[in-house]
N, C-alpha and C. Protein backbone atom coordinates (compact mmCIF):
# COMPACT_ATOMS: atom_id res chain seq x y z
N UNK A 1 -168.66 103.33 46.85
CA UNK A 1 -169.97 103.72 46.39
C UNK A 1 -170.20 103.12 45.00
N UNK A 2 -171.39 102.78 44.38
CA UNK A 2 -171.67 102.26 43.54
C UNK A 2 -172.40 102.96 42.43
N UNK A 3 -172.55 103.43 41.63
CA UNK A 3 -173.58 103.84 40.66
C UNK A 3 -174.42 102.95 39.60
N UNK A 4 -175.26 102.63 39.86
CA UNK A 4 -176.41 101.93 38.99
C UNK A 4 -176.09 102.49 37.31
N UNK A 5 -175.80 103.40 36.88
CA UNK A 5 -175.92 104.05 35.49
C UNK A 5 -174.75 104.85 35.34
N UNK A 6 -174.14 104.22 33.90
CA UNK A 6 -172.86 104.99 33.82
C UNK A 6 -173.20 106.78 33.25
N UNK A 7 -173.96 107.33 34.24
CA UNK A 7 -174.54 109.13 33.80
C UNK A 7 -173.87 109.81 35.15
N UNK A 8 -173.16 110.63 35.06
CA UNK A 8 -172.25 111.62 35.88
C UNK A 8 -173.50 112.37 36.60
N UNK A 9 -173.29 111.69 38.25
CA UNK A 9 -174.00 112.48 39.39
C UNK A 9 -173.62 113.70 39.71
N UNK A 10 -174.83 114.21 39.56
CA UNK A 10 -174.78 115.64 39.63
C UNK A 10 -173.94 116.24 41.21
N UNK A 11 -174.56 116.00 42.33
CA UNK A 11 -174.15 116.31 43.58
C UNK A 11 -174.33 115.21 44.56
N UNK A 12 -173.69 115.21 45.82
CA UNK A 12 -173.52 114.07 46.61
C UNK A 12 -173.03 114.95 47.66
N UNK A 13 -174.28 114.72 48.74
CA UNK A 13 -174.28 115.66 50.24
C UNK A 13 -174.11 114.52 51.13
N UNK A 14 -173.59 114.77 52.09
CA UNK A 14 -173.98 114.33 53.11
C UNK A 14 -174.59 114.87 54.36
N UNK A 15 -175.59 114.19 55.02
CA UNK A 15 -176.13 115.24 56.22
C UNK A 15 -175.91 114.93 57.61
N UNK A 16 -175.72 115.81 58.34
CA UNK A 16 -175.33 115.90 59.74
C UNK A 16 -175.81 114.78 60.61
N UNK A 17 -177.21 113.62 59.44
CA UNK A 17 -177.39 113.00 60.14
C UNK A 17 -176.93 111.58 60.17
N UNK A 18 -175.90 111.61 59.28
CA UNK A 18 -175.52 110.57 58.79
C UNK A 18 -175.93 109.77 57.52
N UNK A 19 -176.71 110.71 56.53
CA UNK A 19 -177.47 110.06 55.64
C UNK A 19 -176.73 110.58 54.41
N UNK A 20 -176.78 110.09 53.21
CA UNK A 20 -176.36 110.62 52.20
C UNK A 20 -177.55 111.00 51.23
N UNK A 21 -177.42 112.23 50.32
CA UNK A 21 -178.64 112.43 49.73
C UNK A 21 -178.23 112.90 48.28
N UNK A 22 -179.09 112.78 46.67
CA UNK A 22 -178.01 113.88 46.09
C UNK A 22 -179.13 114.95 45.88
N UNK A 23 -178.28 115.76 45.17
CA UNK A 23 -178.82 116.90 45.09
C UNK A 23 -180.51 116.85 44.40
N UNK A 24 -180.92 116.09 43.57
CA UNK A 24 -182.27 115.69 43.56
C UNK A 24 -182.68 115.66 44.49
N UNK A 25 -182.81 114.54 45.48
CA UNK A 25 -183.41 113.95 46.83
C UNK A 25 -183.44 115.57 47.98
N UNK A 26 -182.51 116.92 47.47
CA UNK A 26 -182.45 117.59 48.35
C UNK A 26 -183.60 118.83 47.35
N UNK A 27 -183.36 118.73 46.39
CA UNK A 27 -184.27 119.73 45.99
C UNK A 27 -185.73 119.02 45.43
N UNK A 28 -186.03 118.05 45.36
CA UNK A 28 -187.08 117.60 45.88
C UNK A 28 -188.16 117.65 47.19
N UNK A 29 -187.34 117.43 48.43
CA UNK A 29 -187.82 117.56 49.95
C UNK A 29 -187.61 119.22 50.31
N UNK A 30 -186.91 120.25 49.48
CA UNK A 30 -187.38 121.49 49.66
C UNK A 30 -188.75 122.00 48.70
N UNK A 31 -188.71 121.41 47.41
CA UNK A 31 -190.11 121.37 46.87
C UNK A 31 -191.14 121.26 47.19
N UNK A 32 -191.13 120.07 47.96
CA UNK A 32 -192.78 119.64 48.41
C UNK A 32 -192.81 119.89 49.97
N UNK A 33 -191.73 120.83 50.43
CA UNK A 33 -192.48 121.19 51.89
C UNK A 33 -191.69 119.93 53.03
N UNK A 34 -190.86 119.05 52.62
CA UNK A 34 -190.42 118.36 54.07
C UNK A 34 -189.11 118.89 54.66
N UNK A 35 -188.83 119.77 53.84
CA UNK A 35 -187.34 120.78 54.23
C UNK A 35 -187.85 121.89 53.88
N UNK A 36 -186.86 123.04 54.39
CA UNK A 36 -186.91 124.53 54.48
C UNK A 36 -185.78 125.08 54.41
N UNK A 37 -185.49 125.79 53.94
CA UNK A 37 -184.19 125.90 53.82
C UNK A 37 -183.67 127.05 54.07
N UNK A 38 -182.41 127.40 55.28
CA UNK A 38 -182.10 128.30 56.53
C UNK A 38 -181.21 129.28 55.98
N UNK A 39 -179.85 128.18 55.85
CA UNK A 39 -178.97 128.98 55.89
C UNK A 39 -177.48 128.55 54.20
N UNK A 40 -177.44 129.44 53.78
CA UNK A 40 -176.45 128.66 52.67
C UNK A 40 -174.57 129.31 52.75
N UNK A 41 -174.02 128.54 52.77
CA UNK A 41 -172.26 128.92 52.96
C UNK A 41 -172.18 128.62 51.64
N UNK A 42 -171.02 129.41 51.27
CA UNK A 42 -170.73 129.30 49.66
C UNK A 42 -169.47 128.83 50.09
N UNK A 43 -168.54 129.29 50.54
CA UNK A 43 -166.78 128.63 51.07
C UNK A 43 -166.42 128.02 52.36
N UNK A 44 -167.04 126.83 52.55
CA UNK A 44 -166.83 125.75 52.09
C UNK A 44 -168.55 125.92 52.15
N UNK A 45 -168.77 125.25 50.96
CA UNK A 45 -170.50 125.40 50.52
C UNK A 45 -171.03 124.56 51.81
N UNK A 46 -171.93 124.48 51.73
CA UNK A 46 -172.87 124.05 53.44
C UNK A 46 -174.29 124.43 53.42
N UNK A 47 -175.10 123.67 53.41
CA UNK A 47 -176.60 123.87 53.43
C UNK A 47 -177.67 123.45 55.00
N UNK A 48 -177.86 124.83 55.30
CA UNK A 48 -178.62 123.83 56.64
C UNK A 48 -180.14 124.63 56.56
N UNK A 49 -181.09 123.35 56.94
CA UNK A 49 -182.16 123.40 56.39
C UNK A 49 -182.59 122.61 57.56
N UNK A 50 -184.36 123.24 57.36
CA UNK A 50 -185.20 122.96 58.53
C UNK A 50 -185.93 121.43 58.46
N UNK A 51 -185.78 120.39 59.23
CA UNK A 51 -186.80 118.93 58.52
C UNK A 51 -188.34 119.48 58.63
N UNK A 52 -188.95 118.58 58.49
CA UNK A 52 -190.62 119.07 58.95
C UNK A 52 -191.07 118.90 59.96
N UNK A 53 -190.01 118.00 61.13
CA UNK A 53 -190.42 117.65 62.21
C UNK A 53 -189.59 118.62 63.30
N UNK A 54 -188.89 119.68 62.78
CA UNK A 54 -188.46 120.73 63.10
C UNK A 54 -186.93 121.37 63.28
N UNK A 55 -186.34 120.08 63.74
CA UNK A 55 -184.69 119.74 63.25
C UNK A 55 -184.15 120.75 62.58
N UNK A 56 -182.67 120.73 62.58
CA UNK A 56 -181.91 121.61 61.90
C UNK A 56 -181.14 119.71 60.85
N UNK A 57 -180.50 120.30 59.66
CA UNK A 57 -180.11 119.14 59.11
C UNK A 57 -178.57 120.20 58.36
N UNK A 58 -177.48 119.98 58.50
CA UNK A 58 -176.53 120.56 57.68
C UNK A 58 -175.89 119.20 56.37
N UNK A 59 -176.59 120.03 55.32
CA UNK A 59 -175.43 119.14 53.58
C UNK A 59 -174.43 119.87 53.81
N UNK A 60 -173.47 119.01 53.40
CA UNK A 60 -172.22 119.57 52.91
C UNK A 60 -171.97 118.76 51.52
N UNK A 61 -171.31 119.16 50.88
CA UNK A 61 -171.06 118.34 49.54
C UNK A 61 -170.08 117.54 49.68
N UNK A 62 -169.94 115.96 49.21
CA UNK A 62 -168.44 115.00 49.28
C UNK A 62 -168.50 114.75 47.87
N UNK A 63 -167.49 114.39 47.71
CA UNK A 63 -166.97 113.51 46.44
C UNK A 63 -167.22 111.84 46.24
N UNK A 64 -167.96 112.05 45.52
CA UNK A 64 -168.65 110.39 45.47
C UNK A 64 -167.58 109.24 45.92
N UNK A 65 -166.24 109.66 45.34
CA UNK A 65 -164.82 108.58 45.61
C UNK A 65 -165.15 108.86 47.44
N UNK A 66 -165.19 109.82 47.86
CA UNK A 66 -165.10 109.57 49.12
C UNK A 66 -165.90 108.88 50.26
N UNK A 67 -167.16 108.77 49.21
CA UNK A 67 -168.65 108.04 50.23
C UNK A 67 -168.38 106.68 50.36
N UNK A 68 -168.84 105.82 51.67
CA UNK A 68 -169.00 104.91 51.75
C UNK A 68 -169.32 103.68 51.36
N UNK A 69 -168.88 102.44 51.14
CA UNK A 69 -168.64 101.49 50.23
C UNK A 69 -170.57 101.00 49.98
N UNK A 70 -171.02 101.02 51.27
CA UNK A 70 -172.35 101.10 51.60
C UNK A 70 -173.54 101.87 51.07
N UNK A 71 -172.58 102.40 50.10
CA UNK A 71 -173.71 103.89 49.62
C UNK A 71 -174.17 103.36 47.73
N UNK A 72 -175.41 103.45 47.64
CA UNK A 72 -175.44 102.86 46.09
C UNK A 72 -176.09 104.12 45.70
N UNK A 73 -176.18 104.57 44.66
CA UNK A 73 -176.94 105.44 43.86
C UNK A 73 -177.17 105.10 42.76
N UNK A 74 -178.50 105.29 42.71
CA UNK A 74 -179.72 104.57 41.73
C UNK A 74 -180.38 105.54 41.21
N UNK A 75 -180.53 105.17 39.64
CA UNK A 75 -181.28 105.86 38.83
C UNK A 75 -182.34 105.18 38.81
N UNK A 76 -183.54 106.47 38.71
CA UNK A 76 -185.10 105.82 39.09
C UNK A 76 -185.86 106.57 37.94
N UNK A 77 -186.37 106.57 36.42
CA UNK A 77 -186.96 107.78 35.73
C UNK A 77 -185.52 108.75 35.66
N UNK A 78 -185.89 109.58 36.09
CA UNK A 78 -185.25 111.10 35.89
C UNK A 78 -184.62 111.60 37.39
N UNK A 79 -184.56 110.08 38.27
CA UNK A 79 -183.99 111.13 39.48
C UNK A 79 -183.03 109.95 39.99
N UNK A 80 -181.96 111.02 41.05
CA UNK A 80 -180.67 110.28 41.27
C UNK A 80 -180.97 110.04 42.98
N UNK A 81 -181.52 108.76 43.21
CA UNK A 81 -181.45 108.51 45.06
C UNK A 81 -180.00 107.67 45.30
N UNK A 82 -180.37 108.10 46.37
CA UNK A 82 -178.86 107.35 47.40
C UNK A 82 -179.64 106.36 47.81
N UNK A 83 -179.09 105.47 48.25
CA UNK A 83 -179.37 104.27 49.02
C UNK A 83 -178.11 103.92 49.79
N UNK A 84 -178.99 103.60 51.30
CA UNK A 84 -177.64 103.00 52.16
C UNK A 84 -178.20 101.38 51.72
N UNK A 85 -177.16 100.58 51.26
CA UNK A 85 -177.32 99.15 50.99
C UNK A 85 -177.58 98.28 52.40
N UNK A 86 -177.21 99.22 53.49
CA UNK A 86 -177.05 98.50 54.76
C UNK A 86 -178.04 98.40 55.42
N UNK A 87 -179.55 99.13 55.34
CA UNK A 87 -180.84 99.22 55.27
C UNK A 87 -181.71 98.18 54.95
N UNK A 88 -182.22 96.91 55.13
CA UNK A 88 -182.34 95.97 54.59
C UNK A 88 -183.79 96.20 54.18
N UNK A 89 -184.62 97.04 54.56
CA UNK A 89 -186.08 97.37 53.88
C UNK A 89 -186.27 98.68 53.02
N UNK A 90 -185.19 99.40 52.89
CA UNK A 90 -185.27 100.30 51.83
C UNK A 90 -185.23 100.06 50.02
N UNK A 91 -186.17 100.46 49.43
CA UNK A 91 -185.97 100.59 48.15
C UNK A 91 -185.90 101.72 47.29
N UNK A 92 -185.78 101.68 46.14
CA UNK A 92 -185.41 102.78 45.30
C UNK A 92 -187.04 103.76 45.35
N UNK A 93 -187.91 103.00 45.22
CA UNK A 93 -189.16 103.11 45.34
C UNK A 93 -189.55 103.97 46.75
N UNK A 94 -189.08 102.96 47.20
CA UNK A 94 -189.38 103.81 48.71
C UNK A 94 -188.52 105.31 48.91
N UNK A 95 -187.65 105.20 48.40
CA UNK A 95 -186.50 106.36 48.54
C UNK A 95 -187.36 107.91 47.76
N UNK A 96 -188.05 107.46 46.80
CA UNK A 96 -188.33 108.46 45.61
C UNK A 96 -189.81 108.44 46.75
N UNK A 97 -190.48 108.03 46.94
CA UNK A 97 -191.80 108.68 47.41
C UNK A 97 -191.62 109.02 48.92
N UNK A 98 -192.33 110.48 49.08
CA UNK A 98 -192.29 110.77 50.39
C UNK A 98 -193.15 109.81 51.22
N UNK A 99 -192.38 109.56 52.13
CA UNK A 99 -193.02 109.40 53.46
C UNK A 99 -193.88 110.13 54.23
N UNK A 100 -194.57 110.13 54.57
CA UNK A 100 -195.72 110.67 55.38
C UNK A 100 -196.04 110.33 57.06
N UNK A 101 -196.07 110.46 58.03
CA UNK A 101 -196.43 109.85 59.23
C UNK A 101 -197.24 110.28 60.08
């Protein structure tokens, strides 16, 4: 995994769907309504939360050493996105604004 900015990431989930998110990107999409959020485990912590398209999604927290070589995290302003590098039309840009469909 890579970090864009030598500033200590706060959290680093991964979700059931194979995506990595950090804890910004997760309390962001419960902010504005594209998540909901169900159920919370404290031992071993675990977050499962509703998408908007109705889905169940479970975070669990990893250790950045442990994420994928594929995984960059980018500082954008004031917020920490993941990026899969392996995505060839994703940007940081794109990452920080919701999608809509």
């Amino acid at each position: 995994m890579c970090v864009t900015a030598a500033v200590p990431l706060e959290q680093l989930l991964e979700g059931s769907n194979g995506r990595y998110y950090t804890a910004w990107q997760v309390r962001r999409r419960l902010r504005i309504g594209d998540w909901r959020r169900c159920l919370r485990q404290r031992q071993p912590e675990r977050h499962l939360v509703e998408t908007d398209d109705g889905g169940l999604l479970m975070l669990t927290p990893v250790e950045p050493a442990d994420a994928p070589r594929w995984l960059e995290v980018r500082i954008v302003g004031d917020a920490e996105v993941a990026i899969d590098t392996r995505r060839r039309s994703g940007t940081a840009r794109e990452a920080v604004s919701p999608r809509r469909i």
